[in-house]
PDB file of N, CA and C in Angstrom:
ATOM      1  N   UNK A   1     -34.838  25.486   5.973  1.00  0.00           N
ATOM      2  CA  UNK A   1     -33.541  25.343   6.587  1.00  0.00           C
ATOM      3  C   UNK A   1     -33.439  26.227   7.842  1.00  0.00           C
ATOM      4  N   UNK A   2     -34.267  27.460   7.623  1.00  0.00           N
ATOM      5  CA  UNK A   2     -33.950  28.558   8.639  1.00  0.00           C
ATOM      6  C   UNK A   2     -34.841  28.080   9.981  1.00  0.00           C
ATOM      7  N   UNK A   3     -35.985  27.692   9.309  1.00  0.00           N
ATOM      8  CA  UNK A   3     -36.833  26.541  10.390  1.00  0.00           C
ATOM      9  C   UNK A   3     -35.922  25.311  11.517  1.00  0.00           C
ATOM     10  N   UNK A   4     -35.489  24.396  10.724  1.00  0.00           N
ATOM     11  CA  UNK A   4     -34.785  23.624  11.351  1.00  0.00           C
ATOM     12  C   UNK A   4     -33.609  24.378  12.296  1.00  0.00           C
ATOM     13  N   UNK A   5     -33.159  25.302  11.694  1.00  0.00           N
ATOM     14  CA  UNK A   5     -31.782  25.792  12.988  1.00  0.00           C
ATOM     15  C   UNK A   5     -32.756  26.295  14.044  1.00  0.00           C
ATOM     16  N   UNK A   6     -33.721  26.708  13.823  1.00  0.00           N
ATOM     17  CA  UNK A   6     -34.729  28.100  14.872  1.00  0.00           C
ATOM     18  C   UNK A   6     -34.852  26.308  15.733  1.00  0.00           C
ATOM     19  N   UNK A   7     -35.591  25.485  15.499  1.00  0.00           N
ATOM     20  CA  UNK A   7     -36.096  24.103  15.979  1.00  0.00           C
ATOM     21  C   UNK A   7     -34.878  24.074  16.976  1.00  0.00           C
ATOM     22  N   UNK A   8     -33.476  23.967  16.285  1.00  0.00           N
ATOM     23  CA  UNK A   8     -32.542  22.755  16.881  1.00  0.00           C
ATOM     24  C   UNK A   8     -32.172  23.815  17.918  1.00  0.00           C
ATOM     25  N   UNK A   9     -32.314  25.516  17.309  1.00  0.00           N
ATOM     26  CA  UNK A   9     -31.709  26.133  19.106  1.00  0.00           C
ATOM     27  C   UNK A   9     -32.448  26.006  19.959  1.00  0.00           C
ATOM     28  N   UNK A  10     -33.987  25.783  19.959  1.00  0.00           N
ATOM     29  CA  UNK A  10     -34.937  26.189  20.710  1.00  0.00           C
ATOM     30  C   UNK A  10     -35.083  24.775  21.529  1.00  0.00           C
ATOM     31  N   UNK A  11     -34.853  23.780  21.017  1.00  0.00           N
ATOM     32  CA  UNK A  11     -34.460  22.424  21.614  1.00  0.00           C
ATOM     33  C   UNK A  11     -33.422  22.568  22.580  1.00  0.00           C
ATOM     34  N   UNK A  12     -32.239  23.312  22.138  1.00  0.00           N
ATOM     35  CA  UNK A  12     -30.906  23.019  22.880  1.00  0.00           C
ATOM     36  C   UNK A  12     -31.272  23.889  24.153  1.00  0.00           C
ATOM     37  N   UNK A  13     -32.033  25.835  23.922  1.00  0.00           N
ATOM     38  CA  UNK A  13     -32.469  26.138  25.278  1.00  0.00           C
ATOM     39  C   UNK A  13     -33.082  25.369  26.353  1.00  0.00           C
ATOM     40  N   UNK A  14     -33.925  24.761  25.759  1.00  0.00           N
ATOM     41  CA  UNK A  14     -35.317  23.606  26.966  1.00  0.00           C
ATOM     42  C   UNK A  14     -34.295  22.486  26.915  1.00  0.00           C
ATOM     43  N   UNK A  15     -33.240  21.977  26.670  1.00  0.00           N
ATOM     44  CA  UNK A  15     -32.363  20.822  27.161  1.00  0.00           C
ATOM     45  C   UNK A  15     -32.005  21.456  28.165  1.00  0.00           C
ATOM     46  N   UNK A  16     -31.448  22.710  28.011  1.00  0.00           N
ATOM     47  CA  UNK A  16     -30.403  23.789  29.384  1.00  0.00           C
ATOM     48  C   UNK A  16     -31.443  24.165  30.149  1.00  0.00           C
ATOM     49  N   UNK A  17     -32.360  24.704  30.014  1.00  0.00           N
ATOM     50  CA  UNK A  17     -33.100  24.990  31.090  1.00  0.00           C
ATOM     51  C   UNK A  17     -34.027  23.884  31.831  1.00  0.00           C
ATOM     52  N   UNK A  18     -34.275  22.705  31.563  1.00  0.00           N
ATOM     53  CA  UNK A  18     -34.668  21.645  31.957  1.00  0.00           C
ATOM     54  C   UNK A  18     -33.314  21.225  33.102  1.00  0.00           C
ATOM     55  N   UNK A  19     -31.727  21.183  32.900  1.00  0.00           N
ATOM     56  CA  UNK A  19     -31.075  20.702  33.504  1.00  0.00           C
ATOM     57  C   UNK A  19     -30.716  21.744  34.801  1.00  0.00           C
ATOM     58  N   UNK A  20     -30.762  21.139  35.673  1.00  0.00           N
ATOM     59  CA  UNK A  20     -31.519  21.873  37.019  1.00  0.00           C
ATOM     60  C   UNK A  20     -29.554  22.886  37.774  1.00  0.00           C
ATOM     61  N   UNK A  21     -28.206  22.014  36.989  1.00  0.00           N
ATOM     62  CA  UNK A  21     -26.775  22.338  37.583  1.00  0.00           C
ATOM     63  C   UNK A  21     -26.808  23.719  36.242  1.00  0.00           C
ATOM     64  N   UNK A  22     -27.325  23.347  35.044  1.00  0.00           N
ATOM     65  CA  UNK A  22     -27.662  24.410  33.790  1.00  0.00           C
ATOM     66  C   UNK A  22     -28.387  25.753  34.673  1.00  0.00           C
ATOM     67  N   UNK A  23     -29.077  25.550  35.061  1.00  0.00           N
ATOM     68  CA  UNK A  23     -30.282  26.923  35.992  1.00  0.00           C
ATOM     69  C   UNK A  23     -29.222  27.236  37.077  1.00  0.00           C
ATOM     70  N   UNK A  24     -28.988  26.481  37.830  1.00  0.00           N
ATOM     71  CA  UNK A  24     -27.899  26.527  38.742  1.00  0.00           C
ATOM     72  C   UNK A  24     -26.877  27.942  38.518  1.00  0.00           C
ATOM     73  N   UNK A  25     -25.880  27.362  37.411  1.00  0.00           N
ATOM     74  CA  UNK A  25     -25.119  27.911  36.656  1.00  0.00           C
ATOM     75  C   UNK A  25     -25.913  29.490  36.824  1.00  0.00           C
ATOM     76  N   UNK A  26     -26.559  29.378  35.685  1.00  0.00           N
ATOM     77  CA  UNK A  26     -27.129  30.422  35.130  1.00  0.00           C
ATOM     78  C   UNK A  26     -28.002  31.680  35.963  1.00  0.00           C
ATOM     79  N   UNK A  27     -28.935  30.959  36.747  1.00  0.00           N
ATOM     80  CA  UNK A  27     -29.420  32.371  37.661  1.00  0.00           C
ATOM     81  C   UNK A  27     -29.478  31.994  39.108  1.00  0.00           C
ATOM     82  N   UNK A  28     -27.893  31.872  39.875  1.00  0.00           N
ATOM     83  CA  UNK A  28     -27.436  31.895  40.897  1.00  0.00           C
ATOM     84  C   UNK A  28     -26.344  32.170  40.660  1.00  0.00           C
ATOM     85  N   UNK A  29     -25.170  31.511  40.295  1.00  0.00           N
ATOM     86  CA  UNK A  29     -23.892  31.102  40.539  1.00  0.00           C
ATOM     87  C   UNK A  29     -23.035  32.875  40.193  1.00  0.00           C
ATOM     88  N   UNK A  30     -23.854  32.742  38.565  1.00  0.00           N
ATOM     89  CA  UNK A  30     -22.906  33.559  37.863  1.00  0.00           C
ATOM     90  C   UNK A  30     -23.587  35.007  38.275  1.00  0.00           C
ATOM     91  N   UNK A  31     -24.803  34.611  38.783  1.00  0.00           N
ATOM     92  CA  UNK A  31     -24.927  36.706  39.053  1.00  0.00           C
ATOM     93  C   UNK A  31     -24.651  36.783  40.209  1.00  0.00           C
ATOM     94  N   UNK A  32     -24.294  35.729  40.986  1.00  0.00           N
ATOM     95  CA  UNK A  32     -23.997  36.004  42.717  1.00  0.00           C
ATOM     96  C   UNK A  32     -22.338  36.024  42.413  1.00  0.00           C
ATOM     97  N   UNK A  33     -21.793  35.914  41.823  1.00  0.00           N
ATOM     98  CA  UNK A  33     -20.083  35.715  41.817  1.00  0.00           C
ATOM     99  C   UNK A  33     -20.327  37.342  41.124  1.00  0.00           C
ATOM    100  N   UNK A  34     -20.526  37.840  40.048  1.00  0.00           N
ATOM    101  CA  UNK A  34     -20.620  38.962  39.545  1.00  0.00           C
ATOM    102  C   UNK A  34     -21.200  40.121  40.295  1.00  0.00           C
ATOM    103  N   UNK A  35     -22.187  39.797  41.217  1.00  0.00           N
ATOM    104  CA  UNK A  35     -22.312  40.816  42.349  1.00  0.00           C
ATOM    105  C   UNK A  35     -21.473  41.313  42.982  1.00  0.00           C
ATOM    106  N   UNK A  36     -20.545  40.300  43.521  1.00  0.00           N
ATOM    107  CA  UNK A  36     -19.299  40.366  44.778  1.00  0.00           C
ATOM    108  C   UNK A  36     -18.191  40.803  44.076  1.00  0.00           C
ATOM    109  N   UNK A  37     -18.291  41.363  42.818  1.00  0.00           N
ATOM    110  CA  UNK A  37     -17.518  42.355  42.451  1.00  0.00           C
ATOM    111  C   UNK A  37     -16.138  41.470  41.080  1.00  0.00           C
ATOM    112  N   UNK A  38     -16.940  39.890  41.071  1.00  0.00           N
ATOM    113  CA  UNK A  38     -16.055  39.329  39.876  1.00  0.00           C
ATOM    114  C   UNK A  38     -16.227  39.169  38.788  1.00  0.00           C
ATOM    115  N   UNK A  39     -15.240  39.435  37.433  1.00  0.00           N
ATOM    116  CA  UNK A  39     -15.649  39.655  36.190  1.00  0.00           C
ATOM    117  C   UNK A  39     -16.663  38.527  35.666  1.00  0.00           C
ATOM    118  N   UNK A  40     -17.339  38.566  34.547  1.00  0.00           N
ATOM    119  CA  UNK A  40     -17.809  37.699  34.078  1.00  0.00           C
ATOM    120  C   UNK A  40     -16.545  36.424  33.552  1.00  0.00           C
ATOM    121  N   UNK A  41     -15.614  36.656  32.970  1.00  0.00           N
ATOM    122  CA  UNK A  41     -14.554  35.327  33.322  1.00  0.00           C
ATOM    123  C   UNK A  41     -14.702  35.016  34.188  1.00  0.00           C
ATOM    124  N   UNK A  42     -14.140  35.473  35.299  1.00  0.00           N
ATOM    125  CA  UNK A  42     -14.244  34.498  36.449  1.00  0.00           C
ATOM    126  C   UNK A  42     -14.688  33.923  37.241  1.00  0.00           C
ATOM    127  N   UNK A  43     -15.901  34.653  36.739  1.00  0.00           N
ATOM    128  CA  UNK A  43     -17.615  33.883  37.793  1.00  0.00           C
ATOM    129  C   UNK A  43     -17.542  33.095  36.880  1.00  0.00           C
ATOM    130  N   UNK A  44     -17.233  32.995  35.367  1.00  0.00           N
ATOM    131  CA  UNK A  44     -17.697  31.487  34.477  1.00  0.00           C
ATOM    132  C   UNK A  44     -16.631  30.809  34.968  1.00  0.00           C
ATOM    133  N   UNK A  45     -15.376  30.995  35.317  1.00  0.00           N
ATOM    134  CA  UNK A  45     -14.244  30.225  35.447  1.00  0.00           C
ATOM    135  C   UNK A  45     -14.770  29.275  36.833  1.00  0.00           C
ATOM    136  N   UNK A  46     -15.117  30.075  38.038  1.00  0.00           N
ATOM    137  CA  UNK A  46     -15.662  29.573  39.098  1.00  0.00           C
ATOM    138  C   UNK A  46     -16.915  28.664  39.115  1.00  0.00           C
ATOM    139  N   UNK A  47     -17.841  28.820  38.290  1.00  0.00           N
ATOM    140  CA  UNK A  47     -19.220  28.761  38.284  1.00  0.00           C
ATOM    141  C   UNK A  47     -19.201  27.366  37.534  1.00  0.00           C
ATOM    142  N   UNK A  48     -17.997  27.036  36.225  1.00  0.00           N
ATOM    143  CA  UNK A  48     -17.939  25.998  35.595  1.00  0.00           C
ATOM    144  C   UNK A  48     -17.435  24.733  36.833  1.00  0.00           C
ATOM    145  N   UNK A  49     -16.376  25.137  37.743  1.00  0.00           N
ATOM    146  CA  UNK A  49     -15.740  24.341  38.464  1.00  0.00           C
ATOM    147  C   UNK A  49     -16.649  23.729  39.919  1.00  0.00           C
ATOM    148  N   UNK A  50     -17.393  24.877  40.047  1.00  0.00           N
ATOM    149  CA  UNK A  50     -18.583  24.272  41.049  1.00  0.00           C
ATOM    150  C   UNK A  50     -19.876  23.522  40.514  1.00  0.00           C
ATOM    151  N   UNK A  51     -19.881  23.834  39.173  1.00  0.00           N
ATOM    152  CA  UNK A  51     -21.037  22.837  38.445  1.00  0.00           C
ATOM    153  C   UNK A  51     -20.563  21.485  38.621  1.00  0.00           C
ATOM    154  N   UNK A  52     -19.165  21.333  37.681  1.00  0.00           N
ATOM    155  CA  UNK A  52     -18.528  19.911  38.055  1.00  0.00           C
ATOM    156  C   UNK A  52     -18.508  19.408  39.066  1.00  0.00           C
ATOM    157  N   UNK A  53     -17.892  19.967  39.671  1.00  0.00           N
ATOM    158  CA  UNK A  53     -18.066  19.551  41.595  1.00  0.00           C
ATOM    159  C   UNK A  53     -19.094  19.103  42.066  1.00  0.00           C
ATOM    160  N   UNK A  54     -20.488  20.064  41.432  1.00  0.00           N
ATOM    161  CA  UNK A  54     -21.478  19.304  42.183  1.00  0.00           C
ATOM    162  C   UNK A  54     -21.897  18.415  41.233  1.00  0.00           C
ATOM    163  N   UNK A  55     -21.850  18.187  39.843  1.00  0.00           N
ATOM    164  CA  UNK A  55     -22.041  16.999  39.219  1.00  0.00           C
ATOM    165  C   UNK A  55     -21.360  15.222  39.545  1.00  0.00           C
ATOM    166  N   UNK A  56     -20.726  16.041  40.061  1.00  0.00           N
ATOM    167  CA  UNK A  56     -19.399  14.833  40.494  1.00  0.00           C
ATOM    168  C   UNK A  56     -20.268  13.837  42.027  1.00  0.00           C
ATOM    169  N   UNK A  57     -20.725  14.775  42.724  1.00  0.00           N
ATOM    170  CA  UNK A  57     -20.685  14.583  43.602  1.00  0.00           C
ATOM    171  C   UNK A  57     -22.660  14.023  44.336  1.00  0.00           C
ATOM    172  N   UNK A  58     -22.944  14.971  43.129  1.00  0.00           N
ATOM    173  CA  UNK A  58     -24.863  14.536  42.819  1.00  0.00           C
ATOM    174  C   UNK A  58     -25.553  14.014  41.660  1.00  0.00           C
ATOM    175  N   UNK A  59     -26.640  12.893  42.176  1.00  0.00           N
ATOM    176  CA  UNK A  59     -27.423  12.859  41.298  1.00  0.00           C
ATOM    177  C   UNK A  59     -27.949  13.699  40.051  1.00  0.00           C
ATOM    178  N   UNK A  60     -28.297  14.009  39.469  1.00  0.00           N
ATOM    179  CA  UNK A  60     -29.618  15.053  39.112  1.00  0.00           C
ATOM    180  C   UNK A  60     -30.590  15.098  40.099  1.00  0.00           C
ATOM    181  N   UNK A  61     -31.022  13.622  40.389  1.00  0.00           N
ATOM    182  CA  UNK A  61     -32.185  13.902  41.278  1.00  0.00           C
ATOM    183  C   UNK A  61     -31.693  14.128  42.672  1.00  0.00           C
ATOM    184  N   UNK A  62     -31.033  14.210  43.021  1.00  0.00           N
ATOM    185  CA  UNK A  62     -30.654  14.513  44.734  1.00  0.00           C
ATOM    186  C   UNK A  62     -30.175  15.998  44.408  1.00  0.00           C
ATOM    187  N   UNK A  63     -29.421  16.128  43.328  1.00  0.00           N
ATOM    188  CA  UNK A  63     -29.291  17.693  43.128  1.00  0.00           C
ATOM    189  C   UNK A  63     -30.512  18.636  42.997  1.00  0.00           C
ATOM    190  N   UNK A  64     -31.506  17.853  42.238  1.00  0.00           N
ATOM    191  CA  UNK A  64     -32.970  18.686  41.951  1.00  0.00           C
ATOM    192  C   UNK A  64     -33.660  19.004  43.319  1.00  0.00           C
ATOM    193  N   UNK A  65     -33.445  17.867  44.358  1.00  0.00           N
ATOM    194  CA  UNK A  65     -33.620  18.619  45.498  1.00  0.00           C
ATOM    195  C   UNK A  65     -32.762  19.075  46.924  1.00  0.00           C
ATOM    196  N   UNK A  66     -31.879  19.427  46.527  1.00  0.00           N
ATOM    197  CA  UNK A  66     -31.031  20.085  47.257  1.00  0.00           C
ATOM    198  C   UNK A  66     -31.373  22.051  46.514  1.00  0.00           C
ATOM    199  N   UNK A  67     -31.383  22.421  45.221  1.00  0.00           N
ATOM    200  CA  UNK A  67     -31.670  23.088  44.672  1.00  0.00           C
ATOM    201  C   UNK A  67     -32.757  23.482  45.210  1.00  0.00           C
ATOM    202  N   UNK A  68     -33.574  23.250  45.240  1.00  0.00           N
ATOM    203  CA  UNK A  68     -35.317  23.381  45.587  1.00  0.00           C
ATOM    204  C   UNK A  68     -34.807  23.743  46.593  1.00  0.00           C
ATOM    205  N   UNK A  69     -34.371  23.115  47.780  1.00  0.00           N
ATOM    206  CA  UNK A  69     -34.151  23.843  48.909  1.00  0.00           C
ATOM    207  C   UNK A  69     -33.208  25.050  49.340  1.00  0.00           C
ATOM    208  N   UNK A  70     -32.458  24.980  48.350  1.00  0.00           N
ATOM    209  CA  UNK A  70     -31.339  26.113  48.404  1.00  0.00           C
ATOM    210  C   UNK A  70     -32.641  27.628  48.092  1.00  0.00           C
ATOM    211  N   UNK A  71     -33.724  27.337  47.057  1.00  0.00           N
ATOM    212  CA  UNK A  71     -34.261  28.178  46.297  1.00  0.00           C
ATOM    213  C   UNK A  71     -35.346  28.442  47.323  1.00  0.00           C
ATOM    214  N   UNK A  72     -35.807  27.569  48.148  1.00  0.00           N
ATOM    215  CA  UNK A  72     -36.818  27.732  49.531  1.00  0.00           C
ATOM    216  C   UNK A  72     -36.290  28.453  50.607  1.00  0.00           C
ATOM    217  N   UNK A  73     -34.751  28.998  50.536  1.00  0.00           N
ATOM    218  CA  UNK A  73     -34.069  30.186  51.359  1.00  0.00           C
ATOM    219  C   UNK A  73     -33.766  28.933  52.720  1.00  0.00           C
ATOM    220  N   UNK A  74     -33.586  27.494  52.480  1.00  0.00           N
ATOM    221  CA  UNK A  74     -33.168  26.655  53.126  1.00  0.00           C
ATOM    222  C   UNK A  74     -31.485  27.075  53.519  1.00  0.00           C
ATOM    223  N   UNK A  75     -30.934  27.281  54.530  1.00  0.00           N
ATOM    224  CA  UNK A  75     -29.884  27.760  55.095  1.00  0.00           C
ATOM    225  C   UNK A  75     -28.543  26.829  55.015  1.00  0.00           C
ATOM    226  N   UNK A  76     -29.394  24.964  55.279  1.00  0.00           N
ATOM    227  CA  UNK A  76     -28.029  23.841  55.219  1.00  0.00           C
ATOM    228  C   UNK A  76     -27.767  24.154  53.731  1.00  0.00           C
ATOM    229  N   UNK A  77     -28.868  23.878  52.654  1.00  0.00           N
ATOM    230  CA  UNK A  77     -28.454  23.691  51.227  1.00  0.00           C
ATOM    231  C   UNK A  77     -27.718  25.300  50.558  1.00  0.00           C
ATOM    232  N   UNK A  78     -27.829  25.963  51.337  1.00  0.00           N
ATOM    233  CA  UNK A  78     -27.410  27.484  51.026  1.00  0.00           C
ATOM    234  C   UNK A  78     -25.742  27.276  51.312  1.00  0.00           C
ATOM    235  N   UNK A  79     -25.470  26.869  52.723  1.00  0.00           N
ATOM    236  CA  UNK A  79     -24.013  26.756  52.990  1.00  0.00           C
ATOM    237  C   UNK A  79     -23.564  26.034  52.333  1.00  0.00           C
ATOM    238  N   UNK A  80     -24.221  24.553  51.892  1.00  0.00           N
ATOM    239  CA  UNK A  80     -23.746  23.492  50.843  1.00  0.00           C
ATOM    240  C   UNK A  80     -22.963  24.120  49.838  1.00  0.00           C
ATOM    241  N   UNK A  81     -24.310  24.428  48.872  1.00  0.00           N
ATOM    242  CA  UNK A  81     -23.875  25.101  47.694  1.00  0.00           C
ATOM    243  C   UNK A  81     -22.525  26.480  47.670  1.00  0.00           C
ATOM    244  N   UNK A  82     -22.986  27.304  48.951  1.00  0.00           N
ATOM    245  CA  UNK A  82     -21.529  27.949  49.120  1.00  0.00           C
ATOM    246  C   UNK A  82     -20.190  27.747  49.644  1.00  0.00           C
ATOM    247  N   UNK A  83     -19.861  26.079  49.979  1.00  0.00           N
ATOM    248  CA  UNK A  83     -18.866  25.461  50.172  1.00  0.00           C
ATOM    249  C   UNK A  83     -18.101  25.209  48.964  1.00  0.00           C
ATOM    250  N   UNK A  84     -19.000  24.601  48.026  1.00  0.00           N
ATOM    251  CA  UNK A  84     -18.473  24.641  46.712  1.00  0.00           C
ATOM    252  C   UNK A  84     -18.400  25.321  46.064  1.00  0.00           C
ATOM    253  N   UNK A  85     -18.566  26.997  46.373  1.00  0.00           N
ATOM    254  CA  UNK A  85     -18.514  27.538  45.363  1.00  0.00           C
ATOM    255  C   UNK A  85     -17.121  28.743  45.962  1.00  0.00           C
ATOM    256  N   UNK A  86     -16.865  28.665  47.242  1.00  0.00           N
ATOM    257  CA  UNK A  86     -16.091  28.830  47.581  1.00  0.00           C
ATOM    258  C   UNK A  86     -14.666  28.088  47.588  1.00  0.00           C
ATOM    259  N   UNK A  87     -14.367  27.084  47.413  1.00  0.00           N
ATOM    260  CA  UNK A  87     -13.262  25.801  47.390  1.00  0.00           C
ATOM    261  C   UNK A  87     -13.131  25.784  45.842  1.00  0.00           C
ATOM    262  N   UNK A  88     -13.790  25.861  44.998  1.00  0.00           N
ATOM    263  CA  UNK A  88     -13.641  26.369  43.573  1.00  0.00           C
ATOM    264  C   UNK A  88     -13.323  27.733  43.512  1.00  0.00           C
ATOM    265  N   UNK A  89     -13.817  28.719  44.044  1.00  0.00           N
ATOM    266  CA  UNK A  89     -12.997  30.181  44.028  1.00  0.00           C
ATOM    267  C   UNK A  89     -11.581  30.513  44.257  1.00  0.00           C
ATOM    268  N   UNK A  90     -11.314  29.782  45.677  1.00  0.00           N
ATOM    269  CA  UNK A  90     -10.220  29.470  46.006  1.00  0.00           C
ATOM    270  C   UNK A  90      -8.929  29.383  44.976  1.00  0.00           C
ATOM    271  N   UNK A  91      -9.389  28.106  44.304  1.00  0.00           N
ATOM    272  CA  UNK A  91      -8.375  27.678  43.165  1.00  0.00           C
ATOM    273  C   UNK A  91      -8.302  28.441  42.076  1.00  0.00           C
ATOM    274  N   UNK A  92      -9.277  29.020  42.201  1.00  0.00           N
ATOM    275  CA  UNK A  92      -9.671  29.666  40.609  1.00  0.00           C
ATOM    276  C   UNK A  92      -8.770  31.162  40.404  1.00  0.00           C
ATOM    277  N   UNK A  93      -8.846  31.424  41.617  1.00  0.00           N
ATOM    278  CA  UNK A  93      -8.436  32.892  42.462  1.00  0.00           C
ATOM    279  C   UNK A  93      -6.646  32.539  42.287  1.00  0.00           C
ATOM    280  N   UNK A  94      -6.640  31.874  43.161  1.00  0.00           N
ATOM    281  CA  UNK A  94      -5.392  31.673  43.564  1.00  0.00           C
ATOM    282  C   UNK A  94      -4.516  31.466  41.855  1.00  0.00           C
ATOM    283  N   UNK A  95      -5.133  30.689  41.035  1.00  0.00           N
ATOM    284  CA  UNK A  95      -4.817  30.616  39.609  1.00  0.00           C
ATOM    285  C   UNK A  95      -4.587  32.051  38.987  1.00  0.00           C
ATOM    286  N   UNK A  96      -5.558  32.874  39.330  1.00  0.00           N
ATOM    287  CA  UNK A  96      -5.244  33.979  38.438  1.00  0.00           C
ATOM    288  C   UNK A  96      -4.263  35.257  39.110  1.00  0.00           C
ATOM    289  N   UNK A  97      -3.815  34.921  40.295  1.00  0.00           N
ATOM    290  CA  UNK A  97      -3.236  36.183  41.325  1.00  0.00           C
ATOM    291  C   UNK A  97      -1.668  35.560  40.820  1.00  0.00           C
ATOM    292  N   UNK A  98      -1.455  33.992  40.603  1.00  0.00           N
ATOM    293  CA  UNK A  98      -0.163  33.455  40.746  1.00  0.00           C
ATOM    294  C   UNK A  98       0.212  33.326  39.120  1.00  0.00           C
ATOM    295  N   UNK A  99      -0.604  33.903  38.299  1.00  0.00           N
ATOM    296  CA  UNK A  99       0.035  33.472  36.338  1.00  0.00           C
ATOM    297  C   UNK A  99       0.953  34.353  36.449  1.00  0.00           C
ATOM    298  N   UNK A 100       1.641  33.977  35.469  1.00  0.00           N
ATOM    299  CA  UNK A 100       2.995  34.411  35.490  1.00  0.00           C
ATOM    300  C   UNK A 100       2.480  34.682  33.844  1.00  0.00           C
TER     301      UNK A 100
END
């Protein structure tokens, strides 16, 4: 039994790390939002809303290489990706300065 759960997490990691907006997420988004001085909420709050965004808006495969190039220190796919991650901050920001 203890086998099968060890199986089904170790499956669910290589599903997430296979999905290229999953890596995304994970070692860009959220340690570059947490650098610039934002909690871990709100880099996930931000980081979830620019995943969507770019899911919305990409393939996998046009995302897999836009990524690649963001990760090749490519400058267009760098501003790309920080358009959206800025226009999601925005809201995200503006959400938490205005709760009542």
């Amino acid at each position: 039994m203890l086998l099968l759960g060890l199986s089904t997490a170790s499956l669910a990691q290589n599903a997430n790390a296979a999905n290229p907006f999953r890596q995304f997420y994970n070692n860009n988004c959220v340690p570059e939002a947490k650098k610039v001085g934002l909690t871990q909420s709100e880099a996930a709050q931000i980081c979830n809303c620019t995943v969507k965004t770019l899911q919305e808006k990409y393939s996998t495969e046009a995302f897999v290489t836009l990524y690649a190039q963001y990760r090749n220190g490519d400058n267009t796919a760098r501003r790309t990706l920080t358009r959206y991650g800025e226009t999601c901050s925005q809201g995200v920001l503006d959400d938490i300065l205005w709760e009542n």
